[in-house]
Protein backbone atom coordinates (compact mmCIF):
# COMPACT_ATOMS: atom_id res chain seq x y z
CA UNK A 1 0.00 0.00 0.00
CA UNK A 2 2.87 2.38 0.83
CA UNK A 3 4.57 1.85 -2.59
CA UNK A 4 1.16 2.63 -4.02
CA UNK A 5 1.19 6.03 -2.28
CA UNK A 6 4.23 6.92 -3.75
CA UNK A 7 3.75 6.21 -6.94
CA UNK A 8 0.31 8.05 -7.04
CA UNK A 9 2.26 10.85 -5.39
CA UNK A 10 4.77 11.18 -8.20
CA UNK A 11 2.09 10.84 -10.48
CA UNK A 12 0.28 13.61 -9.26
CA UNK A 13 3.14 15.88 -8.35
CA UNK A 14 4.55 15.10 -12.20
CA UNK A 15 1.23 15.95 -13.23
CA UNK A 16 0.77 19.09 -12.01
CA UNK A 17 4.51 20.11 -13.38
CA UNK A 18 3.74 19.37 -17.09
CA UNK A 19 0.13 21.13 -16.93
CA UNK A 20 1.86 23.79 -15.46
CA UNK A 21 4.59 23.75 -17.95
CA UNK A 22 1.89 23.43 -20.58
CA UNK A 23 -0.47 26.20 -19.18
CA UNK A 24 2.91 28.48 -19.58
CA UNK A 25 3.88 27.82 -22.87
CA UNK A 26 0.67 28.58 -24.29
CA UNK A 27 0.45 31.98 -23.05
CA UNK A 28 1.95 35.04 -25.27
CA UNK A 29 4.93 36.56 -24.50
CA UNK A 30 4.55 39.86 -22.54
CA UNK A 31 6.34 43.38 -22.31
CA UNK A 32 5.63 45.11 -18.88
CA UNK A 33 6.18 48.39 -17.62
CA UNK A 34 5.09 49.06 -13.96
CA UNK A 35 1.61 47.58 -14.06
CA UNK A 36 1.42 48.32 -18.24
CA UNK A 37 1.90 45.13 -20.14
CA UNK A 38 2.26 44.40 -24.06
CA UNK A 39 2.01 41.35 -25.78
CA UNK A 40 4.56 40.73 -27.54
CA UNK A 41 5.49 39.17 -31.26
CA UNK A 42 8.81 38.24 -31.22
CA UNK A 43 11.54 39.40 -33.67
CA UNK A 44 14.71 36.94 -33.33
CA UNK A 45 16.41 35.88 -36.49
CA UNK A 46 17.75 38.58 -38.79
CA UNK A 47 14.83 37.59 -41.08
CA UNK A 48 12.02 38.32 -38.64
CA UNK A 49 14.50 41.98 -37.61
CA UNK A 50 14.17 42.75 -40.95
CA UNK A 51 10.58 42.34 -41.61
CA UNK A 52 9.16 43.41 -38.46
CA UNK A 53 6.02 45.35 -38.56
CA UNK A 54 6.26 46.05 -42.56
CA UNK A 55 2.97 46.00 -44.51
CA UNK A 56 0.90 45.49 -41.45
CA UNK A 57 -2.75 47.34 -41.60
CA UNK A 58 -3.21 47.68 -38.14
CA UNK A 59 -1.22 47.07 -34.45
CA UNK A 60 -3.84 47.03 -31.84
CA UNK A 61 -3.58 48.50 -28.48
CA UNK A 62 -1.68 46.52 -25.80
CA UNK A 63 -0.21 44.81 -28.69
CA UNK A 64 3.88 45.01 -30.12
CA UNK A 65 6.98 43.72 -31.49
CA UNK A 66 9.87 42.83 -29.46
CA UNK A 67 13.16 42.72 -31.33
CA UNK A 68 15.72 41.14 -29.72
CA UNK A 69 19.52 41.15 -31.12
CA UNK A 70 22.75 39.00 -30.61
CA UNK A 71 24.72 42.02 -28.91
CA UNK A 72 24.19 45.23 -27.12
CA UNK A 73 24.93 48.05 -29.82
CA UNK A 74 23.14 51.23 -31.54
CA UNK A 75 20.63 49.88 -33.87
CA UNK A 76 18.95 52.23 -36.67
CA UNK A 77 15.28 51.85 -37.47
CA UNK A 78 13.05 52.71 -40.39
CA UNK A 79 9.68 52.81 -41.40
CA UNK A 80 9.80 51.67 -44.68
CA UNK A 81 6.79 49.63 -46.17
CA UNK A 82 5.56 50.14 -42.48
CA UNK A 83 1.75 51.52 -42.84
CA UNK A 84 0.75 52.37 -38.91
CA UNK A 85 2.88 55.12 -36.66
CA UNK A 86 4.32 53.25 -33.55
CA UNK A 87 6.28 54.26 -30.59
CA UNK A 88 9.82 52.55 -30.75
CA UNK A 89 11.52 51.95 -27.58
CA UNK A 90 15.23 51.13 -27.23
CA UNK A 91 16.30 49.34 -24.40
CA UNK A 92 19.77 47.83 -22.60
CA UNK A 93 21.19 44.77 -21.87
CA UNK A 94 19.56 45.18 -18.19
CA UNK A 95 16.04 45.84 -20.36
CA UNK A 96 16.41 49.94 -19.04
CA UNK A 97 15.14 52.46 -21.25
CA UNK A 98 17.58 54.28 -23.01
CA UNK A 99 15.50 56.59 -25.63
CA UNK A 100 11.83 56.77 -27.00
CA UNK A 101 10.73 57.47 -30.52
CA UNK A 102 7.63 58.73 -30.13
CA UNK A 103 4.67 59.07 -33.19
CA UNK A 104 6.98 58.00 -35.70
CA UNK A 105 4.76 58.44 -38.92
CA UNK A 106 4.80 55.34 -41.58
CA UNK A 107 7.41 56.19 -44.72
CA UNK A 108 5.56 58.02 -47.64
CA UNK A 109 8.23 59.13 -49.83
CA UNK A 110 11.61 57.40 -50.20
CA UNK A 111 14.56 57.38 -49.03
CA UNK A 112 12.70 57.08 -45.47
CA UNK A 113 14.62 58.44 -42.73
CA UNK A 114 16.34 56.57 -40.37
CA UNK A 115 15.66 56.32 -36.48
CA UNK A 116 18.46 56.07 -34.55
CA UNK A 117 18.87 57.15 -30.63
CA UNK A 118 22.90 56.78 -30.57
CA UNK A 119 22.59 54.76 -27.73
CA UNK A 120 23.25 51.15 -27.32
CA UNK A 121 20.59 48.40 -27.40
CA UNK A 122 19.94 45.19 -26.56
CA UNK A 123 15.92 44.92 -27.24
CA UNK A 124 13.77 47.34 -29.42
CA UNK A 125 10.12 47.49 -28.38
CA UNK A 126 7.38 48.86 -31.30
CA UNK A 127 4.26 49.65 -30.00
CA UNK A 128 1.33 51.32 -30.73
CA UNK A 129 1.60 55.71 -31.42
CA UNK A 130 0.88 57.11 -28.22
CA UNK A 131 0.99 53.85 -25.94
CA UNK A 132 3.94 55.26 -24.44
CA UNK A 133 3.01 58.31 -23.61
CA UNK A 134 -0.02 56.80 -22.32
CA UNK A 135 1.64 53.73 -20.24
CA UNK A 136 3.82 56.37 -18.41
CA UNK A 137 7.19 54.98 -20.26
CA UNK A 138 9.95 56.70 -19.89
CA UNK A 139 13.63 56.90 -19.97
CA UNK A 140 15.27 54.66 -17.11
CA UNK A 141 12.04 52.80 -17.10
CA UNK A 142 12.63 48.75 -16.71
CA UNK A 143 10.92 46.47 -19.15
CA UNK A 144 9.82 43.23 -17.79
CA UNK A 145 10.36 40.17 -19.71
């Protein structure tokens, strides 16, 4: 009877683990600042950089893009075949705000300019125009992960 115990223990206790592990998987990654939260597509390979939020029709709120890169360094943004204004927010290594783009307008003529905070990065957030501003973000600010 004891070894029966046990083994419905484990069972349980393993259960539990993998539904939890399953429960968390499933959910979207999230971008949070103080009690503000994004959820976030994520923008890994240098395919997915590249593309980002290009030809998109519409970014709705509490939604964004979360580029991540290999190394910390000053990364350039445009806007090009990008049809909605976002906010773009450059952060650290330690996820701190270092500069805000705020309304950046969608290209219209080319050459589009270039956005570029001379500051190093780690992550890029785009969000929605005016979520910033609205969530309270600021420089210094710590995303969540």
């Amino acid at each position: 009877m004891t070894g029966q115990f046990f083994y419905s223990l484990i069972f349980f206790v393993l259960s539990f683990f993998f539904a939890g592990c399953r429960e968390s998987a499933s959910q979207p990654p999230q971008a949070c600042f103080k009690e503000n939260c994004f959820t976030v597509e994520l923008a890994v390979s240098p395919e997915e950089r590249e593309r980002g939020l290009m030809y998109r029709e519409k970014l709705a709120q509490g939604a964004g893009m979360l580029f991540i890169f290999d190394k910390e360094d000053v990364y350039s943004f445009w806007m090009k075949n990008t049809k909605i204004p976002l906010d773009i927010i450059w952060l650290d290594s330690q996820k701190r705000v270092v500069y805000i783009g705020a309304n950046i307008p969608p290209c219209v003529n080319d050459p589009c300019p270039s956005y570029n905070p001379l500051k190093k990065a780690l992550y890029v957030l785009e969000i929605p125009s005016g979520a910033a501003v609205k969530s309270q973000i600021a420089v210094g600010d710590v995303m969540r992960y």
